[in-house]
N, C-alpha and C. Protein backbone atom coordinates (compact mmCIF):
# COMPACT_ATOMS: atom_id res chain seq x y z
N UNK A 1 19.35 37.13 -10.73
CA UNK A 1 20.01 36.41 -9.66
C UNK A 1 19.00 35.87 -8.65
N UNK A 2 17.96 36.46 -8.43
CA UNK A 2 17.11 35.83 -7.29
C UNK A 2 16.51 35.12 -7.87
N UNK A 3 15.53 34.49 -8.99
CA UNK A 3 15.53 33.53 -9.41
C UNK A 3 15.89 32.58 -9.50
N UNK A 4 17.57 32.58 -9.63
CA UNK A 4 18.20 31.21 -9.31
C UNK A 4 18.42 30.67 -7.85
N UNK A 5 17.72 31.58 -6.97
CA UNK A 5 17.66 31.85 -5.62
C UNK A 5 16.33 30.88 -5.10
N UNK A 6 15.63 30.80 -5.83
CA UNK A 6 13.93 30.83 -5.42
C UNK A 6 13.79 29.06 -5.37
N UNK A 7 13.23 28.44 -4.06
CA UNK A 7 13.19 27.26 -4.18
C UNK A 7 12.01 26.53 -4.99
N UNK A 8 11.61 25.23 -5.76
CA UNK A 8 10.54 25.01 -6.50
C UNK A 8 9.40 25.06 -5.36
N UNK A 9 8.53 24.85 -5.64
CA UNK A 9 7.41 24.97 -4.78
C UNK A 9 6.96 23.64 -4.58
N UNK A 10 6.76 23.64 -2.96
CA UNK A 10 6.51 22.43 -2.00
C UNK A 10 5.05 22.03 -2.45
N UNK A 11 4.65 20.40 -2.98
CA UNK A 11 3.08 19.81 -2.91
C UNK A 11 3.38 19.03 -2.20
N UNK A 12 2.27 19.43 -1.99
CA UNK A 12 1.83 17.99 0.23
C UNK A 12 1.76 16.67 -0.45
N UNK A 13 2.36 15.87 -0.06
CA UNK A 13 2.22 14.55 0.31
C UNK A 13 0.61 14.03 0.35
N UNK A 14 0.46 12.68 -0.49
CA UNK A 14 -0.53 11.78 -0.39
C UNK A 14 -0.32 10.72 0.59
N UNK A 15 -0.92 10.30 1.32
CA UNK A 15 -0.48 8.91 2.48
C UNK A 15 -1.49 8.26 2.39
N UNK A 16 -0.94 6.78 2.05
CA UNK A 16 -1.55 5.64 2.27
C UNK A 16 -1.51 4.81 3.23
N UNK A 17 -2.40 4.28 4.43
CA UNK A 17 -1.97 3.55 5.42
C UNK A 17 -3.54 2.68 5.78
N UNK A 18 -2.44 1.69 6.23
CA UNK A 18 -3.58 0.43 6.45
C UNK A 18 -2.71 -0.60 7.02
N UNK A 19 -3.41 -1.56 6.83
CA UNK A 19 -2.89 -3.26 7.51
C UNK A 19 -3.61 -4.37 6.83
N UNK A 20 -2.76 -5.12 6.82
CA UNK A 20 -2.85 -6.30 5.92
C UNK A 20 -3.33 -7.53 7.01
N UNK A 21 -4.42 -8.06 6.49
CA UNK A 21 -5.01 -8.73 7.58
C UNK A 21 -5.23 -10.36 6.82
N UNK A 22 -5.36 -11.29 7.66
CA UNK A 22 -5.84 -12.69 6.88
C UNK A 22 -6.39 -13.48 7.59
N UNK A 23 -6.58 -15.04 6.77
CA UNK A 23 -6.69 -16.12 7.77
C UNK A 23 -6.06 -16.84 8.41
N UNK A 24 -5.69 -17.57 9.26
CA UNK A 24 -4.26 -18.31 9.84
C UNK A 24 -4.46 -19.25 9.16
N UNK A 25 -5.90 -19.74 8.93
CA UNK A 25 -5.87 -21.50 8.24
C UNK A 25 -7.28 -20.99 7.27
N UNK A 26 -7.61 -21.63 6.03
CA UNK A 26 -8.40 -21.55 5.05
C UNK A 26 -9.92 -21.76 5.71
N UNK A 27 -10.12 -22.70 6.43
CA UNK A 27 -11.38 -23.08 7.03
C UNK A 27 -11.37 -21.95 8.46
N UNK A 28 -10.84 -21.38 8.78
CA UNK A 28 -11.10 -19.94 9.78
C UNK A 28 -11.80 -19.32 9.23
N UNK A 29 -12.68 -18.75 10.31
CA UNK A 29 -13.04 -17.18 10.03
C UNK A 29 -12.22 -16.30 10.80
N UNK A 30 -11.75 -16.50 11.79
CA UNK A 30 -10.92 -15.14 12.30
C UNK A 30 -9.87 -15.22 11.34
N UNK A 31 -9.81 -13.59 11.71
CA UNK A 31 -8.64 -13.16 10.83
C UNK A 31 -7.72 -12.24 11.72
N UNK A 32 -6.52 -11.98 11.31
CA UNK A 32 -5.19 -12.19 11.72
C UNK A 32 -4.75 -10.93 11.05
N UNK A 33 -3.93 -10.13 12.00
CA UNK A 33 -2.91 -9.02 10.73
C UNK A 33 -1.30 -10.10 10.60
N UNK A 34 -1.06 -9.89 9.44
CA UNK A 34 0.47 -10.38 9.35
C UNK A 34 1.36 -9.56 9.31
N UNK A 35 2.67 -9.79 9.64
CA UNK A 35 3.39 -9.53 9.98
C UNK A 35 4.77 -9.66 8.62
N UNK A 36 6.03 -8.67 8.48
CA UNK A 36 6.20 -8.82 7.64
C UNK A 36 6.03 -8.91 6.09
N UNK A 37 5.05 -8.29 5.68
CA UNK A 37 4.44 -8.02 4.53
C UNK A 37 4.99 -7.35 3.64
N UNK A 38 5.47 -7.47 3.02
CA UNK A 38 6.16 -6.29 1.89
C UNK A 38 5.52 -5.85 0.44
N UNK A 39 5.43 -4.61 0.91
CA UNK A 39 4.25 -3.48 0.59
C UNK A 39 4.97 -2.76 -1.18
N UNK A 40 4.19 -2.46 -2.31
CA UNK A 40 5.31 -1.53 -3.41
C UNK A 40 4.54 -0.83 -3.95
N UNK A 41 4.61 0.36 -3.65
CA UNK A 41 3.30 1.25 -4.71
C UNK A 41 4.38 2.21 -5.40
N UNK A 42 3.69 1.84 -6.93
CA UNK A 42 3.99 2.42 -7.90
C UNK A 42 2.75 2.99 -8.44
N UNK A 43 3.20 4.16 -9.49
CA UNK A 43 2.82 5.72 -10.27
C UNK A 43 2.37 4.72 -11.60
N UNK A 44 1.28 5.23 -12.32
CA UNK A 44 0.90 4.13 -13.73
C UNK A 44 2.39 4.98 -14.57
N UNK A 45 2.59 4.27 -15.52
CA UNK A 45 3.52 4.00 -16.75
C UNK A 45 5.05 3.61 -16.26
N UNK A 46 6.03 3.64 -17.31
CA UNK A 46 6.88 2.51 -17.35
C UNK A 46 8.26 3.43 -16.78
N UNK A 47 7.97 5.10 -17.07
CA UNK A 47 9.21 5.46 -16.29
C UNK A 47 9.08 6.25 -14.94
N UNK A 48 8.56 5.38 -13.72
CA UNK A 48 8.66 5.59 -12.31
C UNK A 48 9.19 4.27 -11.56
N UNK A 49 9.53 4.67 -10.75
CA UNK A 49 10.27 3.76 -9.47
C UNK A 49 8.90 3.23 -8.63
N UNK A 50 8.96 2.34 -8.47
CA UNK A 50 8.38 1.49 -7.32
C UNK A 50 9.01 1.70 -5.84
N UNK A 51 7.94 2.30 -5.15
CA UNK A 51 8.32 2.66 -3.67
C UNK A 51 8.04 0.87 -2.79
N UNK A 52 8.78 0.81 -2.08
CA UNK A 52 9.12 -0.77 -1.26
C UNK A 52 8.49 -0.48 0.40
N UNK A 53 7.87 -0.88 1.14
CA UNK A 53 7.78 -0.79 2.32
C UNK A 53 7.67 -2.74 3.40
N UNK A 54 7.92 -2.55 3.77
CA UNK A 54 7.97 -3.66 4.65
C UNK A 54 7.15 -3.69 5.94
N UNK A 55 5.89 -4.40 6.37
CA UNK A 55 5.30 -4.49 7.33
C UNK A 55 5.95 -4.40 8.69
N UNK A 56 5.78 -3.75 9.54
CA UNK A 56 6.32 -4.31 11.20
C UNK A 56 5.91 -5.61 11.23
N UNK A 57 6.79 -6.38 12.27
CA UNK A 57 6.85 -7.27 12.90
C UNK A 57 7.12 -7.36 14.24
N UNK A 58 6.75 -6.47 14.96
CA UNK A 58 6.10 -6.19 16.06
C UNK A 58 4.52 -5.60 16.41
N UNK A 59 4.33 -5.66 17.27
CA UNK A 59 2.97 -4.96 17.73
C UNK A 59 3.09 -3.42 17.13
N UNK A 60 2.38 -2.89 16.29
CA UNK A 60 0.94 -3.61 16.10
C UNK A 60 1.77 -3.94 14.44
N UNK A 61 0.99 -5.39 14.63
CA UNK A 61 2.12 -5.88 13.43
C UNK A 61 0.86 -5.88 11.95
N UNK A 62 1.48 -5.79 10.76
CA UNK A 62 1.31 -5.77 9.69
C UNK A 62 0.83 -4.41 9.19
N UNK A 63 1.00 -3.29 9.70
CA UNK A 63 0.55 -1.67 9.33
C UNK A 63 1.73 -1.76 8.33
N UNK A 64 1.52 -0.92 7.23
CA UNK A 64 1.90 0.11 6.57
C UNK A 64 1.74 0.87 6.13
N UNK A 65 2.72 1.99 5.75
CA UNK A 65 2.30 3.31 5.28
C UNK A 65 3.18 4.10 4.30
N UNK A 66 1.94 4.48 3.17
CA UNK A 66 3.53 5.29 1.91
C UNK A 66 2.80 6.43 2.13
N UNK A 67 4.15 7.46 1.68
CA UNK A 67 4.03 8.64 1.21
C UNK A 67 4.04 8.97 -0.07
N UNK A 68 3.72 9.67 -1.12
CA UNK A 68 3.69 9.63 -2.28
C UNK A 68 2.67 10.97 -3.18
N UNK A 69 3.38 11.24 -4.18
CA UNK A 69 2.63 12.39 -4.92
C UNK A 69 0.93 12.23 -5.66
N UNK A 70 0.49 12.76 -5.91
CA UNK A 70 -1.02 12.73 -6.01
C UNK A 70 -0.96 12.18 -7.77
N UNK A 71 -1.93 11.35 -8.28
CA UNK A 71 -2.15 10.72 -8.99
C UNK A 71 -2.50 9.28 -8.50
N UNK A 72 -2.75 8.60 -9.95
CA UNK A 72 -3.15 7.32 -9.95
C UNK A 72 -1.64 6.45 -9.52
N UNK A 73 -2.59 5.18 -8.54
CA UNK A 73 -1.60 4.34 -8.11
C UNK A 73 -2.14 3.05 -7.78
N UNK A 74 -0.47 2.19 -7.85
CA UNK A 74 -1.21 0.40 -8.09
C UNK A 74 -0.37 0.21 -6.79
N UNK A 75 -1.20 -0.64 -5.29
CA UNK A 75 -0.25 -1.02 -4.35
C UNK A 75 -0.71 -2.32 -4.48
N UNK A 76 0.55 -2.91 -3.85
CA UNK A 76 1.07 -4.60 -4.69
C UNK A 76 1.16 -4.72 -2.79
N UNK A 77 0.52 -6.08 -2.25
CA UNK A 77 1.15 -6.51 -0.79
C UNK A 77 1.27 -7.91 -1.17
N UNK A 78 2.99 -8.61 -0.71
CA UNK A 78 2.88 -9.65 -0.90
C UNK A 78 4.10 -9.94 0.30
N UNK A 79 4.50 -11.67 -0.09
CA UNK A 79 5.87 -11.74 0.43
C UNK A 79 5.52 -11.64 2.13
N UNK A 80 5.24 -12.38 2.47
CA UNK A 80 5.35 -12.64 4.08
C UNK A 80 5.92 -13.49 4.34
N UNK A 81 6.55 -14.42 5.86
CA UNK A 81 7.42 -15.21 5.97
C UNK A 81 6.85 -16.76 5.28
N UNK A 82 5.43 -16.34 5.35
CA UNK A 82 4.53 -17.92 5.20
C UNK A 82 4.23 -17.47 3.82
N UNK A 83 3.81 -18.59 3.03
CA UNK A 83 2.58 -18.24 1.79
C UNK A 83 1.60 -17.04 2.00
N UNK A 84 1.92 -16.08 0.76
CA UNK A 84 0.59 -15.08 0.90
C UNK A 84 0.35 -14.80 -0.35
N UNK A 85 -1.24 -15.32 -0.28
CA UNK A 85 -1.76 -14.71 -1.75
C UNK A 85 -1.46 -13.09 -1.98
N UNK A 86 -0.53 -12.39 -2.94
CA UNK A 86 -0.61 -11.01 -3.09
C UNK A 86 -1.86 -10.71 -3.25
N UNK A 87 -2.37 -9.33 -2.95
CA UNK A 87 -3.28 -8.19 -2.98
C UNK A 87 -2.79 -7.25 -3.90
N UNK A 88 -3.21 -7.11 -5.08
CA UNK A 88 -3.70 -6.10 -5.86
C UNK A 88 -4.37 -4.86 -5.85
N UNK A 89 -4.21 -3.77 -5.60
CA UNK A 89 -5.00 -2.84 -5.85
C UNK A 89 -4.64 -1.81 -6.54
N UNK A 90 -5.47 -1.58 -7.49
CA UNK A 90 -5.18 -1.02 -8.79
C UNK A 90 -6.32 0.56 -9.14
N UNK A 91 -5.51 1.00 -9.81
CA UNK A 91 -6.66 2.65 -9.83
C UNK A 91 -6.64 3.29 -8.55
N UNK A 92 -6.02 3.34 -7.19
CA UNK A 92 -6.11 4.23 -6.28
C UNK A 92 -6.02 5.96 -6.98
N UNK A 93 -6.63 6.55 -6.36
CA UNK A 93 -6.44 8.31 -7.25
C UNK A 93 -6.63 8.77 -5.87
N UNK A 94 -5.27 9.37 -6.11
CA UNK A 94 -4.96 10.18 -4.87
C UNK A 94 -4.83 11.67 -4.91
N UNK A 95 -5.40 12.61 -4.40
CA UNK A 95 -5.14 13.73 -4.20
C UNK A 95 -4.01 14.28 -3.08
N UNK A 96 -3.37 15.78 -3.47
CA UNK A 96 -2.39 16.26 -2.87
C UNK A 96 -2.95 16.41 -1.70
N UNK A 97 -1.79 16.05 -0.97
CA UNK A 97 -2.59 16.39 0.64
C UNK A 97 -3.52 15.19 1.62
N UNK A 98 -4.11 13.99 0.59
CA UNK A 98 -4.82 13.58 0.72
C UNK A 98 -4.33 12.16 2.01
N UNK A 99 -4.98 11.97 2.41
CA UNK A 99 -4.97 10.71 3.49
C UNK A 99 -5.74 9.80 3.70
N UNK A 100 -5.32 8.36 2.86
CA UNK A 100 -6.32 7.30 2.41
C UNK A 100 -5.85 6.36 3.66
N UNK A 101 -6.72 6.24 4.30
CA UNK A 101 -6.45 5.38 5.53
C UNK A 101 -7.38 4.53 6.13
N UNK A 102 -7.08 3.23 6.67
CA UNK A 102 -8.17 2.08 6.86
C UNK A 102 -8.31 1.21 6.02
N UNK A 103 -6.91 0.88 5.30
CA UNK A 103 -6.72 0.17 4.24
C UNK A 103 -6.80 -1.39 4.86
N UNK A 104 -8.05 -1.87 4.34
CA UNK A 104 -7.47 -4.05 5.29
C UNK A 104 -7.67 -4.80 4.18
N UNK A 105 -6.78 -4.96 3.06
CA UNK A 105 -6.74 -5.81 2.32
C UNK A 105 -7.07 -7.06 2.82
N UNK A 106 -8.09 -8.16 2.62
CA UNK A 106 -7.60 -9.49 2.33
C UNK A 106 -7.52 -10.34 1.10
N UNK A 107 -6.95 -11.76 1.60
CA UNK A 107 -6.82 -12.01 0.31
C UNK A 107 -8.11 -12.49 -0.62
N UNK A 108 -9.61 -12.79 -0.44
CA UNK A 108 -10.36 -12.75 -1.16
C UNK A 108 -11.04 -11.12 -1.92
N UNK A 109 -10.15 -10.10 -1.48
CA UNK A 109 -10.47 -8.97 -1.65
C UNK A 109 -9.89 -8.89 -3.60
N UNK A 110 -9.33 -9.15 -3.62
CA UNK A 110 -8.98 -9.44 -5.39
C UNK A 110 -9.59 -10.13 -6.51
N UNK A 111 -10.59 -11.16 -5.73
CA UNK A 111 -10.53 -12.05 -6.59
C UNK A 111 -12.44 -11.49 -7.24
N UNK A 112 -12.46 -11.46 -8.25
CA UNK A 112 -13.98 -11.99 -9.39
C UNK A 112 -15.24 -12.88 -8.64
N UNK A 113 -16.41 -12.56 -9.09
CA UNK A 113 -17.03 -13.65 -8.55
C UNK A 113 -17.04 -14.58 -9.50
N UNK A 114 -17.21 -15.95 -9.71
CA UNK A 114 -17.10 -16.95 -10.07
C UNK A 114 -18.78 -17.00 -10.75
N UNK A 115 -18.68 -17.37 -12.20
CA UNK A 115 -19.67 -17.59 -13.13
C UNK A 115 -21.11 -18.67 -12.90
């Protein structure tokens, strides 16, 4: 009977947090956090759920932040009110407990160098 009593055992949370930053215009160099961003990190293979987060759009605008179990992970930022090249990032390895933070994607942050 106490067995069926006994709760599973609690693993800490992995957190990912950062801000999504850009250019306002192509020929800028300053860069900009946006606002509205919608954030999806998913677990590698085909039977897990994709976690959804949505940027603030207030001060301080374009942070987000997941919670999530320890393993490998792909976070996808796309979808702002304007054109946004998505950000890719792929292979994150997260440990239990762990706190990956200072995340500033931009959008030349994806791309190859050119041959």
């Amino acid at each position: 009977m106490e067995a069926a009593l006994a709760a599973p055992e609690v693993q800490p949370q992995a957190r990912l947090i950062g801000r999504r930053l850009g250019q306002r215009r192509a020929e800028s160099l300053a860069v900009i956090p946006f606002s509205g961003v919608l954030g999806f990190l998913s677990a590698a293979g085909s039977e897990t759920e994709a976690r959804a987060f949505r940027a603030w759009k207030t001060e301080p605008a374009g942070w987000f932040r997941f919670s999530t179990d320890a393993g490998f992970r792909t976070l996808v930022l796309t979808g702002a009110p304007r054109f946004l090249r998505p950000n890719f990032l792929n292979q994150l390895v997260l440990e239990r407990g762990e706190r990956l933070g200072g995340l500033r994607p931009t959008p030349g942050a994806n791309r190859g160098s050119k041959p």
